[in-house]
C-alpha atoms as a PDB file:
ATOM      1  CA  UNK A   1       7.380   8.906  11.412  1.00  0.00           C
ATOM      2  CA  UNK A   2      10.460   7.386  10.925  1.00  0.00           C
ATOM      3  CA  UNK A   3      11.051   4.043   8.790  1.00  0.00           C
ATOM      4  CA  UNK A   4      13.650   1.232   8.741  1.00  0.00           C
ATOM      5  CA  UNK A   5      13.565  -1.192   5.856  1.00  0.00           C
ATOM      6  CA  UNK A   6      15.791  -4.120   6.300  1.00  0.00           C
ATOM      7  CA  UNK A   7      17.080  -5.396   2.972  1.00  0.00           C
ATOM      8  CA  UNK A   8      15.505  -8.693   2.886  1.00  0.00           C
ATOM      9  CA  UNK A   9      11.961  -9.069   1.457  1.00  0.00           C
ATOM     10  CA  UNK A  10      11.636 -11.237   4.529  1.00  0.00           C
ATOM     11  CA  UNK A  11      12.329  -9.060   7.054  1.00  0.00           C
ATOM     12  CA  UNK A  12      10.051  -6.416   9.227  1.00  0.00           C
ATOM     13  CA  UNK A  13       9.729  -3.212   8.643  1.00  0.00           C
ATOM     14  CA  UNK A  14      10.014  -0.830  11.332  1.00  0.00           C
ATOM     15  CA  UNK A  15       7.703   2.112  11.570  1.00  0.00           C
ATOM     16  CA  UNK A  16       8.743   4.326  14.295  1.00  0.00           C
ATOM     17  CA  UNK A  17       4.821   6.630  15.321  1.00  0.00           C
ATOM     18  CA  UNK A  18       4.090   9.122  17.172  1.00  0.00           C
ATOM     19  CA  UNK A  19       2.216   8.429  19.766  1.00  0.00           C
ATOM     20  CA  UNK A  20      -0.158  10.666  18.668  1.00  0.00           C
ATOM     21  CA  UNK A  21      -0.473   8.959  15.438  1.00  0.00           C
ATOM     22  CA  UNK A  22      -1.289   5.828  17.221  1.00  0.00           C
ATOM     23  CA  UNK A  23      -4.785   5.734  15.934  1.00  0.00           C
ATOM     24  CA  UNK A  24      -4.539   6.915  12.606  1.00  0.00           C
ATOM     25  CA  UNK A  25      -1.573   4.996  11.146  1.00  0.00           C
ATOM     26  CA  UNK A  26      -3.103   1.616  12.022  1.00  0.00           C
ATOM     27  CA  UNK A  27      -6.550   2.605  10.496  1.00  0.00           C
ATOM     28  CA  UNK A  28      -3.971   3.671   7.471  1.00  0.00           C
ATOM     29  CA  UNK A  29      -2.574   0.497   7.081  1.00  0.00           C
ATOM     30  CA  UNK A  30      -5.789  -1.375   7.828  1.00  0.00           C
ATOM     31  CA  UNK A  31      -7.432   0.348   4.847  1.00  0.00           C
ATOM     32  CA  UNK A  32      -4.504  -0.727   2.159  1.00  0.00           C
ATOM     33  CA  UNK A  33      -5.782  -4.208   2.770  1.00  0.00           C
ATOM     34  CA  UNK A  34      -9.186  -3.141   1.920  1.00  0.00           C
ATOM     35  CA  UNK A  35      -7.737  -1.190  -0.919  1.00  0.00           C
ATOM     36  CA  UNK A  36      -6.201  -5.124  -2.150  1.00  0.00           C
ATOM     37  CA  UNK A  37      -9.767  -7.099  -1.780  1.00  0.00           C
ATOM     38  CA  UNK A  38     -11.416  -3.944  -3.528  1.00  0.00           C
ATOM     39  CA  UNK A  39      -8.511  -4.089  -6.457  1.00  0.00           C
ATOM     40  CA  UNK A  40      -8.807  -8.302  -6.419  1.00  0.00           C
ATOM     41  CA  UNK A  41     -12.841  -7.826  -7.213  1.00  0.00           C
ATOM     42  CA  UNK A  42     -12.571  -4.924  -9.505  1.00  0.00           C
ATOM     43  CA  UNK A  43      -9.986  -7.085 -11.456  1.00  0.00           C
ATOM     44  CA  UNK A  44     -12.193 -10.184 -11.987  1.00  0.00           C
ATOM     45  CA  UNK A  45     -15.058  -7.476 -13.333  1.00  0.00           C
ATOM     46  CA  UNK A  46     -12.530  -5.903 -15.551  1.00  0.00           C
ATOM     47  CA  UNK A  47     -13.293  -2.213 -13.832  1.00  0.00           C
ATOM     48  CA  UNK A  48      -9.926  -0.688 -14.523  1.00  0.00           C
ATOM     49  CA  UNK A  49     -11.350   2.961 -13.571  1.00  0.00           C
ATOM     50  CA  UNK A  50     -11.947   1.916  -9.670  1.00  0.00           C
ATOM     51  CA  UNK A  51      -8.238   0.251  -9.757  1.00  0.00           C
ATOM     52  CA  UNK A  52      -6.660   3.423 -11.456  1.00  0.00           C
ATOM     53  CA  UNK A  53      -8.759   5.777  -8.790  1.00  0.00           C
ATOM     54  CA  UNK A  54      -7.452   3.082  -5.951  1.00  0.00           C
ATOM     55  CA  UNK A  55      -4.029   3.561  -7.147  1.00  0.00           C
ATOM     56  CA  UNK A  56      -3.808   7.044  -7.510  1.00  0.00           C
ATOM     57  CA  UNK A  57      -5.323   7.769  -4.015  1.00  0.00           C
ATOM     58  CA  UNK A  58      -2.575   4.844  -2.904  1.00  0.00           C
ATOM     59  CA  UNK A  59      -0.175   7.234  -4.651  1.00  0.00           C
ATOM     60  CA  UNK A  60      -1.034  10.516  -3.229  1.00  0.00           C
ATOM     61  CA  UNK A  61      -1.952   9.185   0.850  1.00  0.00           C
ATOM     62  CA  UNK A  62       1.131   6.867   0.965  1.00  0.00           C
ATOM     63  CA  UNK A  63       3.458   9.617   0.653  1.00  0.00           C
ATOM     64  CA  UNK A  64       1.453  11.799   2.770  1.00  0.00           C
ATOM     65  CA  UNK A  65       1.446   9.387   5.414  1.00  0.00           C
ATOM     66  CA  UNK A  66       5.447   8.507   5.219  1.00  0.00           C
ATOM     67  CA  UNK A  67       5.167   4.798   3.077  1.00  0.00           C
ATOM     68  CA  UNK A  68       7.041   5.777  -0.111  1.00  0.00           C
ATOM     69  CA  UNK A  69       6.691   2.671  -0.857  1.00  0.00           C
ATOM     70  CA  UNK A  70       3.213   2.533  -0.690  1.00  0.00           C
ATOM     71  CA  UNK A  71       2.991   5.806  -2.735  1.00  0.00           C
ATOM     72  CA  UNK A  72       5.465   3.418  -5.246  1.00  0.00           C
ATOM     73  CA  UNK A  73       2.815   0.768  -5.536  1.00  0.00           C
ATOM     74  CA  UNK A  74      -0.221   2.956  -5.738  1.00  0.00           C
ATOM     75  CA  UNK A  75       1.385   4.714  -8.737  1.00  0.00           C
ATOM     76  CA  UNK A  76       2.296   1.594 -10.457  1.00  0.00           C
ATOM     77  CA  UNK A  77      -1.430   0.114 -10.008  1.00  0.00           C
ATOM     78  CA  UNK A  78      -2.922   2.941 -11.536  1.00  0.00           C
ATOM     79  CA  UNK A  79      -0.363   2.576 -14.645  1.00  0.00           C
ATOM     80  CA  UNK A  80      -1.426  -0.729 -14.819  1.00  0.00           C
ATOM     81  CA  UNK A  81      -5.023   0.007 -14.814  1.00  0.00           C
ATOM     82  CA  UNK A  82      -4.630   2.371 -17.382  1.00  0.00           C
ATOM     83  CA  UNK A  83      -3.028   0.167 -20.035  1.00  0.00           C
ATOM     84  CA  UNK A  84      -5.493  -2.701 -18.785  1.00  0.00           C
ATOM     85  CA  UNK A  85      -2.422  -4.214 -17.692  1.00  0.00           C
ATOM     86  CA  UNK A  86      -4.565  -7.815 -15.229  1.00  0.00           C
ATOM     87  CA  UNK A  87      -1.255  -9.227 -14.690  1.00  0.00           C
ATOM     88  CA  UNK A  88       0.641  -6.414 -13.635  1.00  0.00           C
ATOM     89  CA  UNK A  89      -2.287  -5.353 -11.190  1.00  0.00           C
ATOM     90  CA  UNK A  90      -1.624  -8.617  -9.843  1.00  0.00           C
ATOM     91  CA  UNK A  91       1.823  -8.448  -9.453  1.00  0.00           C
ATOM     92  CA  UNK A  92       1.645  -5.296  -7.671  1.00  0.00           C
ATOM     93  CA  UNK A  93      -0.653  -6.335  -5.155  1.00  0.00           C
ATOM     94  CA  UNK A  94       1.106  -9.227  -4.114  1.00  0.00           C
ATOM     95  CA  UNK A  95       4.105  -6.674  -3.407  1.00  0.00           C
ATOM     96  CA  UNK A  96       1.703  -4.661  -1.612  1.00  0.00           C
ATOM     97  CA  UNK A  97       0.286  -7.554   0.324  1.00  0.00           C
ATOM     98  CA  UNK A  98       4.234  -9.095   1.305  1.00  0.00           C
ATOM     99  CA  UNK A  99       5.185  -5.242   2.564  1.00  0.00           C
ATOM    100  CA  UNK A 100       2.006  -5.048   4.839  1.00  0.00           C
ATOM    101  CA  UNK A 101       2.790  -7.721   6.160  1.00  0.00           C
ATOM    102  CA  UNK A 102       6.186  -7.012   7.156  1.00  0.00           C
ATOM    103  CA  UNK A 103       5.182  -3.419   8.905  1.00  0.00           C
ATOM    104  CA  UNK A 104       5.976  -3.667  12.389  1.00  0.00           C
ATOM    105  CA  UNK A 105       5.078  -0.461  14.413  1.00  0.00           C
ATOM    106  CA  UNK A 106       6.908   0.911  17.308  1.00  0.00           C
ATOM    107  CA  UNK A 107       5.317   3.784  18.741  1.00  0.00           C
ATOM    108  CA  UNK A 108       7.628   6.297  20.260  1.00  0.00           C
ATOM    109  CA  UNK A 109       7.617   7.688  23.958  1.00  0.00           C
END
């Protein structure tokens, strides 16, 4: 998998997939937004232990599955969750939320 990051935080994000991955990189993605609702409701109950098990599994699957920056996020969520840190949750999830949104896949032939 192959990606190309344009330097604006406006711009896509190119993932270049396998076709064979064509399945299981979408479903990837797909669960990161469930990851943010799960995160968003943990945060108004104040259950830092789901967020800091959300962003360590964040941490160890986005590098496994080529999103570095993924892996980034997922390891500063679960810092934040450890030092109780609401606002920094927050911030990280709207990063998280702005770079989903810019992934554009391309599979390749």
């Amino acid at each position: 998998m192959e990606q190309k990051q344009n330097s604006s935080a406006h711009e896509d994000i190119l993932v270049r997939v396998d076709p064979d991955l064509r399945e299981i990189v979408p479903d990837f993605l797909q669960n990161r937004h469930n990851d943010i609702l799960t995160i968003n409701d943990a945060v108004r109950k104040n259950d830092y232990e789901t967020i800091r098990i959300i962003g360590h599994s964040m941490k160890g699957s986005g590098g496994g599955y080529g999103f570095d920056a993924i892996s980034g996020i997922g390891a500063a969520i679960e810092t934040a969750a450890k030092k109780k840190n609401q606002k920094g949750i927050t911030e990280q999830l709207n990063i998280l939320s702005s770079y989903l949104k810019r992934i554009k896949i391309v599979f390749s032939p």
